[in-house]
Protein backbone atom coordinates (compact mmCIF):
# COMPACT_ATOMS: atom_id res chain seq x y z
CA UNK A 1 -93.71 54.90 96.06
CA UNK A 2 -90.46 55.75 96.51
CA UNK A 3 -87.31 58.02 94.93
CA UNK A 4 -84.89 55.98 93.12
CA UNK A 5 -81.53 56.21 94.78
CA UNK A 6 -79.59 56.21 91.46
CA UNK A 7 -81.66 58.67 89.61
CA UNK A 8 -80.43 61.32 92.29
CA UNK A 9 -76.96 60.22 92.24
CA UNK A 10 -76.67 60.79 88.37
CA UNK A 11 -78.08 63.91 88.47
CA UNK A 12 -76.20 65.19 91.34
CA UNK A 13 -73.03 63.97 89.43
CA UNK A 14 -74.26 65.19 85.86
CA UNK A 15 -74.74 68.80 87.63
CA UNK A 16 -71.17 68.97 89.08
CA UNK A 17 -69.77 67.47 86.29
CA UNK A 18 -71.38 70.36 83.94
CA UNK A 19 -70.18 72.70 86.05
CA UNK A 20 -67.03 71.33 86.63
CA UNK A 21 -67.24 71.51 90.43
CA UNK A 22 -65.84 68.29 91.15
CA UNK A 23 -66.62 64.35 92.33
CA UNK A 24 -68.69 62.50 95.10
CA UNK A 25 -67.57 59.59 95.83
CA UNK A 26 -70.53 57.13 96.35
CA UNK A 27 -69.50 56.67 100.26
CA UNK A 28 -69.67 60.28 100.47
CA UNK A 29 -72.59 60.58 98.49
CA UNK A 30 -74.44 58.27 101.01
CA UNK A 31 -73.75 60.30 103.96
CA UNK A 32 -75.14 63.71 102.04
CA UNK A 33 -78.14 61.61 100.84
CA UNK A 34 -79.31 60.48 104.38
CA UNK A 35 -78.58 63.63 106.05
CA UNK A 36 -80.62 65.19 102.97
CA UNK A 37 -83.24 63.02 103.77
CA UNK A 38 -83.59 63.32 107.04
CA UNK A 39 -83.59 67.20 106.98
CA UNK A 40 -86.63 67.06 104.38
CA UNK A 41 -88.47 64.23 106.52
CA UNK A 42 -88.19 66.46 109.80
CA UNK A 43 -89.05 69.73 108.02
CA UNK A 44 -92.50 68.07 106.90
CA UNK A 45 -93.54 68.22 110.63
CA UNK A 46 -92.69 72.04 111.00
CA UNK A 47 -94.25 73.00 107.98
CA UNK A 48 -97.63 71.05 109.26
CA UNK A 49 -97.21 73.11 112.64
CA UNK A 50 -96.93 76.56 110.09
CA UNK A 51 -99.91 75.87 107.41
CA UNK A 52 -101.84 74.26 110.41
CA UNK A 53 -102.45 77.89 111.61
CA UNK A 54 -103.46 79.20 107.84
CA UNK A 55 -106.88 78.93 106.14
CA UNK A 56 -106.98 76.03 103.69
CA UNK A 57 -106.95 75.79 100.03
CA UNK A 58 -110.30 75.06 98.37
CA UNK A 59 -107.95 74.00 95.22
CA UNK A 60 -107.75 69.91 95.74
CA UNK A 61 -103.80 69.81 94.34
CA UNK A 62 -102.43 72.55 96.22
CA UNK A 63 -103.74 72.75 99.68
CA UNK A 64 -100.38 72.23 101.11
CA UNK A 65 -101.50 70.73 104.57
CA UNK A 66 -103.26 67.88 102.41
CA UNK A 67 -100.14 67.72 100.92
CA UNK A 68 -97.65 67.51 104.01
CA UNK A 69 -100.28 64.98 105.67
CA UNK A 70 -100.06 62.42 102.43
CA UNK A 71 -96.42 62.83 102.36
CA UNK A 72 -96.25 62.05 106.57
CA UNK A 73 -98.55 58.96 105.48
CA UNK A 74 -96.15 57.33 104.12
CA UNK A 75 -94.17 56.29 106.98
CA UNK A 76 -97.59 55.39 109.25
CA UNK A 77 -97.63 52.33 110.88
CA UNK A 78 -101.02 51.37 111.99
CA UNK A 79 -101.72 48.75 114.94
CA UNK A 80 -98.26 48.10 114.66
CA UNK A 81 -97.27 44.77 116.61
CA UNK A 82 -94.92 45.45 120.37
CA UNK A 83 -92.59 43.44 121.81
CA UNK A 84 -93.27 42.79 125.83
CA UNK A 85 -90.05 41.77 127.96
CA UNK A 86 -91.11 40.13 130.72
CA UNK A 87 -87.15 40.38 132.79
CA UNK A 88 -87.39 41.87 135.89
CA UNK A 89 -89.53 45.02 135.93
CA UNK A 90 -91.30 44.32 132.62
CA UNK A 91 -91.56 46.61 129.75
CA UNK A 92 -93.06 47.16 126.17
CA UNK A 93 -90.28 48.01 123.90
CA UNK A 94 -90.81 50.86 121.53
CA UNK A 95 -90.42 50.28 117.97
CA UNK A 96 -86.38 50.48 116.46
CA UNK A 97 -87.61 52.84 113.56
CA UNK A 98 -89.75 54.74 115.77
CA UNK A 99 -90.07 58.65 114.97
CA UNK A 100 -92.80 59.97 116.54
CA UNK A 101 -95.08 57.41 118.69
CA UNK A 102 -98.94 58.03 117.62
CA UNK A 103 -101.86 56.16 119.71
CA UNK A 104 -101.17 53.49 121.82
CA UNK A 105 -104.00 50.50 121.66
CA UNK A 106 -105.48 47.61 124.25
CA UNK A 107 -107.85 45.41 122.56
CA UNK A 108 -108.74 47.95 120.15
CA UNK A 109 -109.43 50.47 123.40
CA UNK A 110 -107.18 53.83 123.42
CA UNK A 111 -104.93 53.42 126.15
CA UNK A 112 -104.32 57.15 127.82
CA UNK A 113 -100.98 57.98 128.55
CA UNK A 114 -100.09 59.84 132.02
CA UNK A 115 -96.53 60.87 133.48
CA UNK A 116 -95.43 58.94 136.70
CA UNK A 117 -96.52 60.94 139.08
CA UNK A 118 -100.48 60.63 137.64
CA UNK A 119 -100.16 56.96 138.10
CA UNK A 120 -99.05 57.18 141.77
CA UNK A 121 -102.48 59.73 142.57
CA UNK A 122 -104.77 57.48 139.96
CA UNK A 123 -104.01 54.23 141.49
CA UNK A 124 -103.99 55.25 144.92
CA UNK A 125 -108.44 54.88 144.27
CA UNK A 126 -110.46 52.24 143.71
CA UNK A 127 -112.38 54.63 141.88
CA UNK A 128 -109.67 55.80 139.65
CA UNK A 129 -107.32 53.03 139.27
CA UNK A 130 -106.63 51.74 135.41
CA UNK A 131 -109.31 48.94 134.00
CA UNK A 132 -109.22 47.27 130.92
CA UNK A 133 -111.75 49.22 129.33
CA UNK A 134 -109.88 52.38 130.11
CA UNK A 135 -106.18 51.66 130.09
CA UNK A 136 -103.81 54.09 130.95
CA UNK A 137 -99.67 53.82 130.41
CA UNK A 138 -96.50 55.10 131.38
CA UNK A 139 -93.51 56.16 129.60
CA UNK A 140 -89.86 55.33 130.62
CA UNK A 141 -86.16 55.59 129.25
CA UNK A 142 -86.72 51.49 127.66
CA UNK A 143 -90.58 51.89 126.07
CA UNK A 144 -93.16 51.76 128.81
CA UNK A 145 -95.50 49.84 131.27
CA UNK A 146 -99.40 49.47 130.34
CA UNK A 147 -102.20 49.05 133.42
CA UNK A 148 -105.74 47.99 132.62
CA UNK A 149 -107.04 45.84 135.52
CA UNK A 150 -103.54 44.38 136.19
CA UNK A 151 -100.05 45.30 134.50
CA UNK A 152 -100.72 44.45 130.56
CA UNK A 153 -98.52 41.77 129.41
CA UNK A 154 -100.19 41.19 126.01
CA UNK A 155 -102.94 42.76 123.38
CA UNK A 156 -100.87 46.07 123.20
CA UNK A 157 -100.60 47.73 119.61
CA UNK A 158 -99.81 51.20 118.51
CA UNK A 159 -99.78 53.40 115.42
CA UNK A 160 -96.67 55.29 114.92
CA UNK A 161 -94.63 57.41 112.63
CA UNK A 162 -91.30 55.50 111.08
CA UNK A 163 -88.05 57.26 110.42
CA UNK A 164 -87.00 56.90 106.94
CA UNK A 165 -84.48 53.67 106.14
CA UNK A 166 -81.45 54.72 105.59
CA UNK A 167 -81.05 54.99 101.77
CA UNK A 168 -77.78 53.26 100.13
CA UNK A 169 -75.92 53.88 96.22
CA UNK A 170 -74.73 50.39 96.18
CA UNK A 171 -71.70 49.23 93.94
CA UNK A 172 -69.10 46.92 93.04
CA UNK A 173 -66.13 47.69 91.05
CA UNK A 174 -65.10 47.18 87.45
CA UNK A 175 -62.15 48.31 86.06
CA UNK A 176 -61.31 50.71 89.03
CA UNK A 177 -65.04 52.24 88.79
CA UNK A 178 -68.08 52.08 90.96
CA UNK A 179 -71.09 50.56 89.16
CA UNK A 180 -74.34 50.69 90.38
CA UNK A 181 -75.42 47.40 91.70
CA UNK A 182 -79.64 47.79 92.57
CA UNK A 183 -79.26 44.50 94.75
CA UNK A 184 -77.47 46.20 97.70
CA UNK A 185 -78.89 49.64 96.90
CA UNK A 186 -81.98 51.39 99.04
CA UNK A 187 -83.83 54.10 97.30
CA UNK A 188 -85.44 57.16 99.46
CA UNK A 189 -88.55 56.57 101.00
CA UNK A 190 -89.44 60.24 100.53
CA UNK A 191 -92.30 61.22 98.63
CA UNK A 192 -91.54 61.48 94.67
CA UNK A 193 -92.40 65.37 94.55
CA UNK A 194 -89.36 65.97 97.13
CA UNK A 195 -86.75 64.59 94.01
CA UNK A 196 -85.85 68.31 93.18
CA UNK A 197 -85.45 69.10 96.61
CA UNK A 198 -83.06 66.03 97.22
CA UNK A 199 -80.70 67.29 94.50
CA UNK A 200 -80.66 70.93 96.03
CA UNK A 201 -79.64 69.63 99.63
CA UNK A 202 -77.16 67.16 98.33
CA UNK A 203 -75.67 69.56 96.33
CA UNK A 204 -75.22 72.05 99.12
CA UNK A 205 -73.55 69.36 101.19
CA UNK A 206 -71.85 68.65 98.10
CA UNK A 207 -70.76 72.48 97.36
CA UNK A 208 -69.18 72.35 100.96
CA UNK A 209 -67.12 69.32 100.48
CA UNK A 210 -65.06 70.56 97.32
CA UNK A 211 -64.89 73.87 99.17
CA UNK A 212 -66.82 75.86 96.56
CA UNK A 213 -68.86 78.40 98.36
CA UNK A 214 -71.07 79.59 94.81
CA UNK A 215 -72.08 76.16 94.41
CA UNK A 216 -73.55 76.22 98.34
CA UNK A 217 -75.18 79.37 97.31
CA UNK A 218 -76.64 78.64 94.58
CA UNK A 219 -77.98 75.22 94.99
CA UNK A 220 -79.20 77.55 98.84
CA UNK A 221 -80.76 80.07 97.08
CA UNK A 222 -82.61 78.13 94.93
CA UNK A 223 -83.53 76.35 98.13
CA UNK A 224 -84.85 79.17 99.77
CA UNK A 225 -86.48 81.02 97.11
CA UNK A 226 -88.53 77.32 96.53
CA UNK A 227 -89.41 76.81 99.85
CA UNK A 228 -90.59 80.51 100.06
CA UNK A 229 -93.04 80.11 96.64
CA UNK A 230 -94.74 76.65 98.59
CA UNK A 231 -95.47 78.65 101.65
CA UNK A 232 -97.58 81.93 99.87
């Protein structure tokens, strides 16, 4: 499930060409598009904070928290395998696409997280001190350290939240044009119902690059008055 990268460019190009605001190039298109994409991804996790706090809708297609969650589904990653680098001072190394780190897992055991200074007053008793069947771990600057009986070295998973990939129009050229080449191209990993939305913010960016402030406010308005109708 996914957005096709070249449907958006087209119809961000078809718009400014009918209104005869001007060009993006595909570089420049690229940067727009993964700022766009980014913007939407984060705004998913405000809007769960927002309709969190509202009563839910009976109706099955428009309870907008159901919504938000299925979209946020599709970048889980569930049991997800770590890397443990045993150098001096061992670590577990966070995921590279890591956006927001879920539960971390020993043996299929939750393993609690505490801050530093926890770990020095739980380990200083016997009766408190990490075991494997309740692990505990501790975050640092380079992933973090697990305890269960002894430091954990191997058996750790977690479930996570990915950032999106970043998406790419690829090309080549023929006869002094860009043509879209789907080999080298990455399409958004948004949910399909966020296309319209996509167009909007890549227009504004676009509006603000050929310096046309009525295109911004349009394409913002629209944007506003959208996001305003989801949240009633």
């Amino acid at each position: 499930m996914a957005v096709s990268v070249d449907t958006v460019y087209q119809r961000v190009l078809g718009i400014l060409n009918k209104e005869q605001r001007g060009y993006v190039t595909p570089q420049e298109f690229n940067l727009f598009a993964n700022q766009a994409q980014l913007d939407i991804f984060e705004q998913y996790f405000y809007d769960i904070n927002q309709f969190g706090r509202l009563h839910g809708n009976s109706t099955e297609f428009s309870d907008m928290l159901n919504i938000l969650n299925e979209k946020i589904a599709l970048f889980e990653e569930n049991n997800a395998t770590l890397t443990y680098f045993a150098s001096s001072n061992g670590f577990w190394a966070l995921p590279a696409n890591l956006y927001k780190l879920g539960t971390v897992i020993y043996n299929q055991i939750e393993v609690e997280r505490v801050d530093p200074k926890e770990y020095l007053y739980i380990n200083s008793s016997p009766l408190s001190r990490p075991q494997n069947n309740r692990p505990i771990y501790v975050a640092d600057t380079r992933g973090f350290k697990a305890y269960g009986d002894a430091e954990l070295t191997s058996g750790v998973t977690c479930n996570y939240i990915k950032k999106p990939a970043d998406i790419n129009w690829g090309y080549q050229i023929v006869f002094n044009e860009p043509l879209y080449n789907a080999a080298t191209s990455v399409d958004f990993e948004l949910h399909p119902s966020d296309e319209t939305e996509l167009v909007i913010k890549i227009l504004e960016l676009a509006g603000l690059l050929i310096k046309d402030i009525s295109m911004y406010q349009v394409e913002n308005q629209e944007d506003i008055q959208r996001t305003q109708q989801e949240k009633q």
